[in-house]
C-alpha atoms as a PDB file:
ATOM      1  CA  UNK A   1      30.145  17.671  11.768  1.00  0.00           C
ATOM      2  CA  UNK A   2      27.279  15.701  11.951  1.00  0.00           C
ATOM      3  CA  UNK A   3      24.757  14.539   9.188  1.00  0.00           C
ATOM      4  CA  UNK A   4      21.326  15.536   8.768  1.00  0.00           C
ATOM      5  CA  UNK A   5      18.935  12.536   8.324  1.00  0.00           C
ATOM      6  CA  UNK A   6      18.194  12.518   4.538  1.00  0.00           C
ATOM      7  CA  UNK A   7      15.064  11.229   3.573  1.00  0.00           C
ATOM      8  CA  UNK A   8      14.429   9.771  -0.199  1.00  0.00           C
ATOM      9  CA  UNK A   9      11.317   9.833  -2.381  1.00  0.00           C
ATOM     10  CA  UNK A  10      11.423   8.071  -5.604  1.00  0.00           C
ATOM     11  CA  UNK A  11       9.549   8.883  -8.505  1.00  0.00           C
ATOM     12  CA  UNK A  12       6.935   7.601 -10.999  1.00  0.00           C
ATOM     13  CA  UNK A  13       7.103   3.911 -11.068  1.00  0.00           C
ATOM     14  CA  UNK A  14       9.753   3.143  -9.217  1.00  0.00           C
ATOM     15  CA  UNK A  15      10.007   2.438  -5.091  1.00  0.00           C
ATOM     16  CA  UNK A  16      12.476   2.755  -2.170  1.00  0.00           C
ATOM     17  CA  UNK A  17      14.275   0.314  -3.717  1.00  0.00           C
ATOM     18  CA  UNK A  18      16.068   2.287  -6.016  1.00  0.00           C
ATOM     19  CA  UNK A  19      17.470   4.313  -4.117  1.00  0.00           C
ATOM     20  CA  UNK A  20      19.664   1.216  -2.056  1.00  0.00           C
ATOM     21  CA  UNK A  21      22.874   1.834  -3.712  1.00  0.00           C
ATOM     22  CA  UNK A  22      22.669   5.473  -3.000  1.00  0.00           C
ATOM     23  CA  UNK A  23      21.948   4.410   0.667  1.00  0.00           C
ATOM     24  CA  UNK A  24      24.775   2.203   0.892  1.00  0.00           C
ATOM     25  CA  UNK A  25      27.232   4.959  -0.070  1.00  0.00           C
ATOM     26  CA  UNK A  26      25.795   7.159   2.482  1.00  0.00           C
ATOM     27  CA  UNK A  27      26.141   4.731   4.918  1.00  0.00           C
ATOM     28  CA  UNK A  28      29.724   4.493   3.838  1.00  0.00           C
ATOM     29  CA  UNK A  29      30.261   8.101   4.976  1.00  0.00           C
ATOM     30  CA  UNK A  30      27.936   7.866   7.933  1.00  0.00           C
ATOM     31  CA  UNK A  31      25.224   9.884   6.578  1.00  0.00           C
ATOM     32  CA  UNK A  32      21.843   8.567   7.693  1.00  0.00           C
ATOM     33  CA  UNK A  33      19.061   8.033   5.664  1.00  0.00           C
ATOM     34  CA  UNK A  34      15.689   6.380   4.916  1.00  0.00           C
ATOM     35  CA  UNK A  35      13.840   5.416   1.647  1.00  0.00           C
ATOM     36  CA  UNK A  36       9.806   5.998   1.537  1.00  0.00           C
ATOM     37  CA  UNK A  37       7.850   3.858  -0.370  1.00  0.00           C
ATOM     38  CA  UNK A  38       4.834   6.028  -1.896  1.00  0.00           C
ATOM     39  CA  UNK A  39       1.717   4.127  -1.582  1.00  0.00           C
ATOM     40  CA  UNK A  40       1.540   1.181  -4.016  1.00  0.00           C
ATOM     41  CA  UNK A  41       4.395   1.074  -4.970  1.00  0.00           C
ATOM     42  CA  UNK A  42       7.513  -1.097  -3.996  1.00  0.00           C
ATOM     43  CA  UNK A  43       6.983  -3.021  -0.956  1.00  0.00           C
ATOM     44  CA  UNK A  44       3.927  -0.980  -0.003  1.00  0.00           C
ATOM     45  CA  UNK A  45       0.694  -2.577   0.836  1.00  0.00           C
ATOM     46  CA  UNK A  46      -1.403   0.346   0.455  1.00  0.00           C
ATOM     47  CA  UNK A  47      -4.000   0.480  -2.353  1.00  0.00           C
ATOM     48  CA  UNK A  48      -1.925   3.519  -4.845  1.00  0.00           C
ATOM     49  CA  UNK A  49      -3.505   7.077  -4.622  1.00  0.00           C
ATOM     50  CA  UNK A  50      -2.697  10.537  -6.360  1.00  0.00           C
ATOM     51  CA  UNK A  51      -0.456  13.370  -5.887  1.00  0.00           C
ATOM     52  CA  UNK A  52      -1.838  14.718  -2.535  1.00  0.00           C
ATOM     53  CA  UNK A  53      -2.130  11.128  -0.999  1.00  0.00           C
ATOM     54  CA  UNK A  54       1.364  10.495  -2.209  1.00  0.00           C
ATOM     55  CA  UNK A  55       2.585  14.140   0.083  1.00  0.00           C
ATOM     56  CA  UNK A  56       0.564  13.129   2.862  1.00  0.00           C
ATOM     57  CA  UNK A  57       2.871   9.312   3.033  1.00  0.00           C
ATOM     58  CA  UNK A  58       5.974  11.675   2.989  1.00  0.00           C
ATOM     59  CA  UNK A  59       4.824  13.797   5.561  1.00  0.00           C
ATOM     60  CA  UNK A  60       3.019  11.573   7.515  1.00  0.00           C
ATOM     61  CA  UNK A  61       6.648   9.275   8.035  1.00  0.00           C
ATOM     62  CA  UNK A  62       8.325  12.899   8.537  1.00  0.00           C
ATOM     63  CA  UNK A  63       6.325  13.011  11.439  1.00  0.00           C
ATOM     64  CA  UNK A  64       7.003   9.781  12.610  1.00  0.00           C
ATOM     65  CA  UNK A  65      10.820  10.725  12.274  1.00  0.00           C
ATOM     66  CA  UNK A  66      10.041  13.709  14.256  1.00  0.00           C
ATOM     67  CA  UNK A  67       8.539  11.468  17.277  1.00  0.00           C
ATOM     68  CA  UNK A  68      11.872   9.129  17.262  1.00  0.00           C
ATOM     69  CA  UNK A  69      13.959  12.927  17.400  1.00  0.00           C
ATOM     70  CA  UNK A  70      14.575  13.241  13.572  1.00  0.00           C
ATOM     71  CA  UNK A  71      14.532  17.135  13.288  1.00  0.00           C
ATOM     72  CA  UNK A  72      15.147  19.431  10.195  1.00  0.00           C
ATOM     73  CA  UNK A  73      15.834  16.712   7.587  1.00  0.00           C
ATOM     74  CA  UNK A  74      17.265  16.557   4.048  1.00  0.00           C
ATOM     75  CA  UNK A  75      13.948  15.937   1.828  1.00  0.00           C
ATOM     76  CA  UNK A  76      15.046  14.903  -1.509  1.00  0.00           C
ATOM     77  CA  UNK A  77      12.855  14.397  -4.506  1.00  0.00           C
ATOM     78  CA  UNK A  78      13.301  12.276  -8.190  1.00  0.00           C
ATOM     79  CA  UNK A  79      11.628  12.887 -11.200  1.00  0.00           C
ATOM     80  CA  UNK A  80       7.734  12.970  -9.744  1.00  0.00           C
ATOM     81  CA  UNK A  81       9.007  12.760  -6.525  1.00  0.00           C
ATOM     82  CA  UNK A  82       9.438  16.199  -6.701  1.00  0.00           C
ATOM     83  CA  UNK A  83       6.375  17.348  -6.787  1.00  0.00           C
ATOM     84  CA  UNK A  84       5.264  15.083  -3.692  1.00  0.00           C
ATOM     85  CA  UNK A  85       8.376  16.698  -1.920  1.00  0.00           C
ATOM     86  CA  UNK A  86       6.936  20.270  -2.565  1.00  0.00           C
ATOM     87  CA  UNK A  87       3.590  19.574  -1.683  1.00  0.00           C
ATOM     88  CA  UNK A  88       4.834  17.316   1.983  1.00  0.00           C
ATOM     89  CA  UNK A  89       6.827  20.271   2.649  1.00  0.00           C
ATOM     90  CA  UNK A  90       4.300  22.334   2.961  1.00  0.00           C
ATOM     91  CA  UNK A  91       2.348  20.436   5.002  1.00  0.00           C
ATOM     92  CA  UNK A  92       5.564  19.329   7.290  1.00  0.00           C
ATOM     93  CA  UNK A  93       7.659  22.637   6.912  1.00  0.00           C
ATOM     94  CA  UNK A  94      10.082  21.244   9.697  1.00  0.00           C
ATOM     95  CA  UNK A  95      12.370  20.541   6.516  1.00  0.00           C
ATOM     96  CA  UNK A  96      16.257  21.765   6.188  1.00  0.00           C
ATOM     97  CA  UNK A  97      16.681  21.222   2.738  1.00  0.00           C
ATOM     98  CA  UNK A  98      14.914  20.521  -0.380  1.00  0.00           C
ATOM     99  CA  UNK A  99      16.665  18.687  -3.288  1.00  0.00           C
ATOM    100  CA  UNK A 100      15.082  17.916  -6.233  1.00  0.00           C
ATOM    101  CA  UNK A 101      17.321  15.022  -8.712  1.00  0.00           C
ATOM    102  CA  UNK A 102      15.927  15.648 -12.512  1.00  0.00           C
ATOM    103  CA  UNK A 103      12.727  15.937 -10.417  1.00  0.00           C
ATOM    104  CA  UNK A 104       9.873  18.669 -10.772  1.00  0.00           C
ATOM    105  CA  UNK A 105       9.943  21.550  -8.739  1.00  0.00           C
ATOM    106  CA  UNK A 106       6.567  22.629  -8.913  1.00  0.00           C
ATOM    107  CA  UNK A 107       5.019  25.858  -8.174  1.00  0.00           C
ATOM    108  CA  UNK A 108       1.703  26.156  -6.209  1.00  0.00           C
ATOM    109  CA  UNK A 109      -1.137  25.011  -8.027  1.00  0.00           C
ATOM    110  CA  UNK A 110       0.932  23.451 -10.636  1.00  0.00           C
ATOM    111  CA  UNK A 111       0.551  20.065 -11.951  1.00  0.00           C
ATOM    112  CA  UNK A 112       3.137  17.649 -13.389  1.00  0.00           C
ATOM    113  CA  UNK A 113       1.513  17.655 -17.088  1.00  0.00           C
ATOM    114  CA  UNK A 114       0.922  21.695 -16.616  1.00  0.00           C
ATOM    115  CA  UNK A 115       4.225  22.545 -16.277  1.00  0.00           C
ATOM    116  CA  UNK A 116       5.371  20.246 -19.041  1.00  0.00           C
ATOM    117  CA  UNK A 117       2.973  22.530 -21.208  1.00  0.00           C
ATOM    118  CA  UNK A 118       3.689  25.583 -19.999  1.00  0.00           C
ATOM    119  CA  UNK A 119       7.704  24.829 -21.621  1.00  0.00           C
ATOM    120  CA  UNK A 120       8.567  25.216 -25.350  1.00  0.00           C
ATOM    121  CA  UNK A 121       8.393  21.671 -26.299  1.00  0.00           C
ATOM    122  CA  UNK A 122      10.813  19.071 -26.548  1.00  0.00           C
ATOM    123  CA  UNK A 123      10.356  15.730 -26.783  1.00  0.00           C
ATOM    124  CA  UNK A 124      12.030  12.695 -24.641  1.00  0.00           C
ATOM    125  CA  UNK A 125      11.984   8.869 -25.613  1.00  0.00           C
ATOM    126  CA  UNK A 126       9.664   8.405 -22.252  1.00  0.00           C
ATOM    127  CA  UNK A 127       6.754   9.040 -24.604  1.00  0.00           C
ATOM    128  CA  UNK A 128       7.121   6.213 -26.411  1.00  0.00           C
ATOM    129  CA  UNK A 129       7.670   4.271 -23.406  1.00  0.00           C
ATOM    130  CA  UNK A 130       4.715   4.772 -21.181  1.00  0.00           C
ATOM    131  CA  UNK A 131       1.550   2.680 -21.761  1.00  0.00           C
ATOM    132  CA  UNK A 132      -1.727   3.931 -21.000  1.00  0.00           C
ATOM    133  CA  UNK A 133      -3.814   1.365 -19.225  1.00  0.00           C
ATOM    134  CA  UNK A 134      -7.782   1.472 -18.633  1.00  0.00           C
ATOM    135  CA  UNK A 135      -7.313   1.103 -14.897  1.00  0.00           C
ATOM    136  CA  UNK A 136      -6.315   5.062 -14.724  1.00  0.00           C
ATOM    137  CA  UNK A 137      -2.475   4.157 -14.545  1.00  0.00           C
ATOM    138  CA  UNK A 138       0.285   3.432 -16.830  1.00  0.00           C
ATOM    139  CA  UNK A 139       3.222   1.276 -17.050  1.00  0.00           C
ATOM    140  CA  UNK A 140       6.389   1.492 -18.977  1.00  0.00           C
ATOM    141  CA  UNK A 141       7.504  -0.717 -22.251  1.00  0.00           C
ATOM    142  CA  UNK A 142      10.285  -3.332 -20.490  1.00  0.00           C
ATOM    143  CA  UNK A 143      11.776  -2.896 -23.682  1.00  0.00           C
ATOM    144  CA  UNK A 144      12.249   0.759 -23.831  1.00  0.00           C
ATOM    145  CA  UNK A 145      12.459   1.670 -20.167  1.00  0.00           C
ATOM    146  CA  UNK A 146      16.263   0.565 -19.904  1.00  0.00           C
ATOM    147  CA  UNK A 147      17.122   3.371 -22.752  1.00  0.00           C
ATOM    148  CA  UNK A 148      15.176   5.461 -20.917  1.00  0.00           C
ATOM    149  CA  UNK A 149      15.512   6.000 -17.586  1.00  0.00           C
ATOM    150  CA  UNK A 150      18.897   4.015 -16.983  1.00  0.00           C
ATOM    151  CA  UNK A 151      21.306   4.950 -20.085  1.00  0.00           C
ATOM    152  CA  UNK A 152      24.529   5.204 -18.610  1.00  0.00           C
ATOM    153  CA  UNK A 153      23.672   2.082 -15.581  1.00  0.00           C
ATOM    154  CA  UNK A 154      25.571  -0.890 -15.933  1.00  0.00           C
ATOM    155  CA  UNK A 155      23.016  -3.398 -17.699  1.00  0.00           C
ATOM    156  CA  UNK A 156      22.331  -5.563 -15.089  1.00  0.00           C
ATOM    157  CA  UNK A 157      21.395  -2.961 -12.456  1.00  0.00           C
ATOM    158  CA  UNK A 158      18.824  -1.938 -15.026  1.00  0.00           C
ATOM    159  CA  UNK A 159      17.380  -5.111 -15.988  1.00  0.00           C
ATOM    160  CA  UNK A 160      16.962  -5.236 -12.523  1.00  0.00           C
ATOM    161  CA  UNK A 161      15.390  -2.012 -12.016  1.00  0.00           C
ATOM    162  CA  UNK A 162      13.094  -2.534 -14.591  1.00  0.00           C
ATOM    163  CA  UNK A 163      12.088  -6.012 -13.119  1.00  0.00           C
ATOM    164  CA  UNK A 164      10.509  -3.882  -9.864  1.00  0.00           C
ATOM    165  CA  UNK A 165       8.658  -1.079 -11.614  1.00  0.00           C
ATOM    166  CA  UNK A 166       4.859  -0.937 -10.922  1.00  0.00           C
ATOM    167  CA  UNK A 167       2.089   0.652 -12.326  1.00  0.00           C
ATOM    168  CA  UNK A 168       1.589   4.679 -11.734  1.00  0.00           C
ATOM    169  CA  UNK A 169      -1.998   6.572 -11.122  1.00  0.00           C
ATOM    170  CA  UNK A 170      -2.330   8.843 -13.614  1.00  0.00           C
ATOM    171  CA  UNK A 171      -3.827  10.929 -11.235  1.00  0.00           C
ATOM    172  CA  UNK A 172      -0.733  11.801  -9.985  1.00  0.00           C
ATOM    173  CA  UNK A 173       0.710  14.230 -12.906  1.00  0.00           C
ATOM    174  CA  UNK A 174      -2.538  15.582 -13.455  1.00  0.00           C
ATOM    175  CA  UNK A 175      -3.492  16.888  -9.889  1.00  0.00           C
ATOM    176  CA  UNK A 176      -2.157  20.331  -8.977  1.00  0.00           C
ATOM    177  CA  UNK A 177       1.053  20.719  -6.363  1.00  0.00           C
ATOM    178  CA  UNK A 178      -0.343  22.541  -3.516  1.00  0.00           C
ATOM    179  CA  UNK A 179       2.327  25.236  -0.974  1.00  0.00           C
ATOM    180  CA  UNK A 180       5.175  26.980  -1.682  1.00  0.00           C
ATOM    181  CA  UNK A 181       8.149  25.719   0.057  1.00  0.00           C
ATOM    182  CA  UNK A 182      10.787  26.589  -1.780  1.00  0.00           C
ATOM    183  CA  UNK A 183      10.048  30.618  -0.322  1.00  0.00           C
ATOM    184  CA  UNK A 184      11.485  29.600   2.486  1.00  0.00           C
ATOM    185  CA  UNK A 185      13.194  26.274   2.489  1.00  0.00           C
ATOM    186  CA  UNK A 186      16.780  26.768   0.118  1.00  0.00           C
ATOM    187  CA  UNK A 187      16.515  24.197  -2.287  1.00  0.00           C
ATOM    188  CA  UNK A 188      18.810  22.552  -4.525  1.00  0.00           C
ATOM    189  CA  UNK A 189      18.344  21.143  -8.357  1.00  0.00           C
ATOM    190  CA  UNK A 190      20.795  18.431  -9.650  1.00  0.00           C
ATOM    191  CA  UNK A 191      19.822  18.648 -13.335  1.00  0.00           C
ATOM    192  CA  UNK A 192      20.981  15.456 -15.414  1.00  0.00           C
ATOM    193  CA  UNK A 193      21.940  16.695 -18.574  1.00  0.00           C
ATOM    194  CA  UNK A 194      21.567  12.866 -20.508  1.00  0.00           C
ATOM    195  CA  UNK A 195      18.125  12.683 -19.788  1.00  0.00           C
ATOM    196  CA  UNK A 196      15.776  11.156 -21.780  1.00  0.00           C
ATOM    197  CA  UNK A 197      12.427  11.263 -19.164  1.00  0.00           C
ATOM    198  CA  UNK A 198      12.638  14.833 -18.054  1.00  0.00           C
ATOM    199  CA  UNK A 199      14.008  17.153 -20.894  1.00  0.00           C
ATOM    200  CA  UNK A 200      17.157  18.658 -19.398  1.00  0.00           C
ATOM    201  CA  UNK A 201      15.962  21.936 -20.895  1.00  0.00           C
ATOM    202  CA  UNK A 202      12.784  21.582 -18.636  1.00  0.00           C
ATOM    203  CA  UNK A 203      15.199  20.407 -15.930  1.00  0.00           C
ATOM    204  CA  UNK A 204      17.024  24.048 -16.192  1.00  0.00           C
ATOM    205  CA  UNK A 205      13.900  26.192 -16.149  1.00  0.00           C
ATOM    206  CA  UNK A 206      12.789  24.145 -12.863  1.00  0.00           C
ATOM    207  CA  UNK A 207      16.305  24.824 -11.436  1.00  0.00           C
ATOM    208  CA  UNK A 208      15.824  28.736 -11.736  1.00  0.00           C
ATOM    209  CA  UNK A 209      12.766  27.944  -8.894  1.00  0.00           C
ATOM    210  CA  UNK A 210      15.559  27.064  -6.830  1.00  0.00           C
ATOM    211  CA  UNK A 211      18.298  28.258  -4.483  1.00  0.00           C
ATOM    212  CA  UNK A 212      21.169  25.998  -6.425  1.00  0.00           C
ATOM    213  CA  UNK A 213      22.070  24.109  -9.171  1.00  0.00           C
ATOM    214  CA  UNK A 214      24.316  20.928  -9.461  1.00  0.00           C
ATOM    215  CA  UNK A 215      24.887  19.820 -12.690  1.00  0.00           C
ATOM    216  CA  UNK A 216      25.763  15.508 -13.867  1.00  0.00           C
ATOM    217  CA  UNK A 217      26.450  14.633 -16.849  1.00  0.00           C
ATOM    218  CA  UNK A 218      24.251  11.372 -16.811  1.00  0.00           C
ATOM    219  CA  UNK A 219      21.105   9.977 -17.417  1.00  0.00           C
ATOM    220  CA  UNK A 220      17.960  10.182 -16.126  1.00  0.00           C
ATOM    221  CA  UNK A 221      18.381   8.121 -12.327  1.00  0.00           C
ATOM    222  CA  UNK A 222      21.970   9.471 -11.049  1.00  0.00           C
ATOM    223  CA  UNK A 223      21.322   7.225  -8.053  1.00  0.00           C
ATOM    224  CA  UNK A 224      22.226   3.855 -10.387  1.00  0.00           C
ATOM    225  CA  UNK A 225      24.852   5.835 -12.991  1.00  0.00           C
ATOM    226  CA  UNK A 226      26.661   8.016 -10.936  1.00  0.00           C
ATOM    227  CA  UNK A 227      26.226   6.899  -7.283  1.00  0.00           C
ATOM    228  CA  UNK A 228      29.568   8.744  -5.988  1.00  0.00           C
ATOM    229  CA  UNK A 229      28.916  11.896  -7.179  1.00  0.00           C
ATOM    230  CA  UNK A 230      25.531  11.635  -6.115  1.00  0.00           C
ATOM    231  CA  UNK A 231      26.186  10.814  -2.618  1.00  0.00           C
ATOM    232  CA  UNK A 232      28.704  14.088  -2.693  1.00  0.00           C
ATOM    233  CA  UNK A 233      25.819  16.182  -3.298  1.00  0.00           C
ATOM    234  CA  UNK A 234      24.007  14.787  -0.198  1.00  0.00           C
ATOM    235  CA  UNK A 235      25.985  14.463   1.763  1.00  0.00           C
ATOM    236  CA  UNK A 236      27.817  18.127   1.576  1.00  0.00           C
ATOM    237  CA  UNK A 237      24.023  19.471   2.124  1.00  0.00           C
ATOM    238  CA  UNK A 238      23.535  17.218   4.848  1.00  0.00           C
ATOM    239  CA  UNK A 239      26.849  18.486   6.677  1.00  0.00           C
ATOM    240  CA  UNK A 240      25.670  22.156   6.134  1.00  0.00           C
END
């Protein structure tokens, strides 16, 4: 059976670029795919923006698919990407799947720091790392990022990973999620039960918004630690 074309949004401070290991397995097992850099970050030219400028990218390059005959694809969110997932679906609904990897699954008119509210607290060692700066983004301690978001990654992909993260607009945890895709697109949560950026407790209430739940027991970017099983996941909703 043929593959769906899965399309990749990375999360808060991070780029298409970490997602190329993922992509190489998936080209492995002749899955297509294609990694969207949000604007400002990675290789992206583009000044950075918030939330709703971050959805319009992802649908804006679904479209684009769409003109070179890229229908229904896979749209698959990390961390913050999956609020920018939720919101592009509902602007592109042409979507066959949403999957959302340790990622928020927001509801409409819900914002990143709202829903983190809204759940009995627990805390996560990204609080320590991020760094508020004047310029209305933050950045992450080098020092405390590896611990953080890449636990259970061999130690040079993450000193590598944390070479290429870039500053994040603030903007974009505070602005309100707008649509609600998930009523009609089946969806799909992979919660990572080592996290230490998204509570895995928060992870499982966000997973209840959705159709199914895939559970790894890793850390908080499954795309570096646990690549294989990963790419399973993908891949057996792309062949669906």
């Amino acid at each position: 059976m043929s593959a769906k074309q899965v399309v990749l949004v990375h999360g808060a401070w991070h780029g298409a670029w970490c997602w190329s290991a993922l992509q190489a397995e998936l080209d492995r097992r002749g899955v297509p795919s294609i990694a969207v850099d949000l604007p400002g970050h990675g290789a992206s030219t583009a000044p950075l923006t918030d939330l709703h400028g971050d959805a319009r990218c992802v649908a804006d390059t679904l479209n684009v698919l769409r003109g070179r005959g890229v229908t229904n694809p896979v749209l698959v969110g990390h961390s913050y990407g999956g609020a920018v997932i939720s919101h592009a679906a509902s602007l592109h609904p042409e979507v066959a799947h949403l999957v959302y990897v340790a990622a928020f699954a927001l509801n409409d008119g819900e914002s990143v720091i709202g829903a983190l509210m809204s759940f009995p607290p627990a805390s996560v060692g990204l609080q320590a790392a991020m760094v508020d700066r004047d310029d209305g983004t933050s950045v992450l301690n080098p020092d405390l990022a590896g611990a953080v978001l890449y636990g259970n990654c061999q130690p040079v992909a993450a000193e590598a990973a944390i070479a290429r993260l870039s500053p994040q607009p603030t903007a974009t945890i505070t602005q309100a999620a707008q649509g609600s895709p998930r009523d009609t697109i089946p969806s799909t949560f992979v919660v990572c039960d080592r996290d230490d950026a998204v509570h895995p407790a928060h992870q499982r209430l966000m997973a209840e918004r959705c159709t199914n739940t895939v559970v790894l027991d890793t850390d908080h970017s499954p795309f570096l630690s646990m690549v294989s099983e990963t790419a399973d996941i993908l891949e057996a909703i792309a062949r669906s």
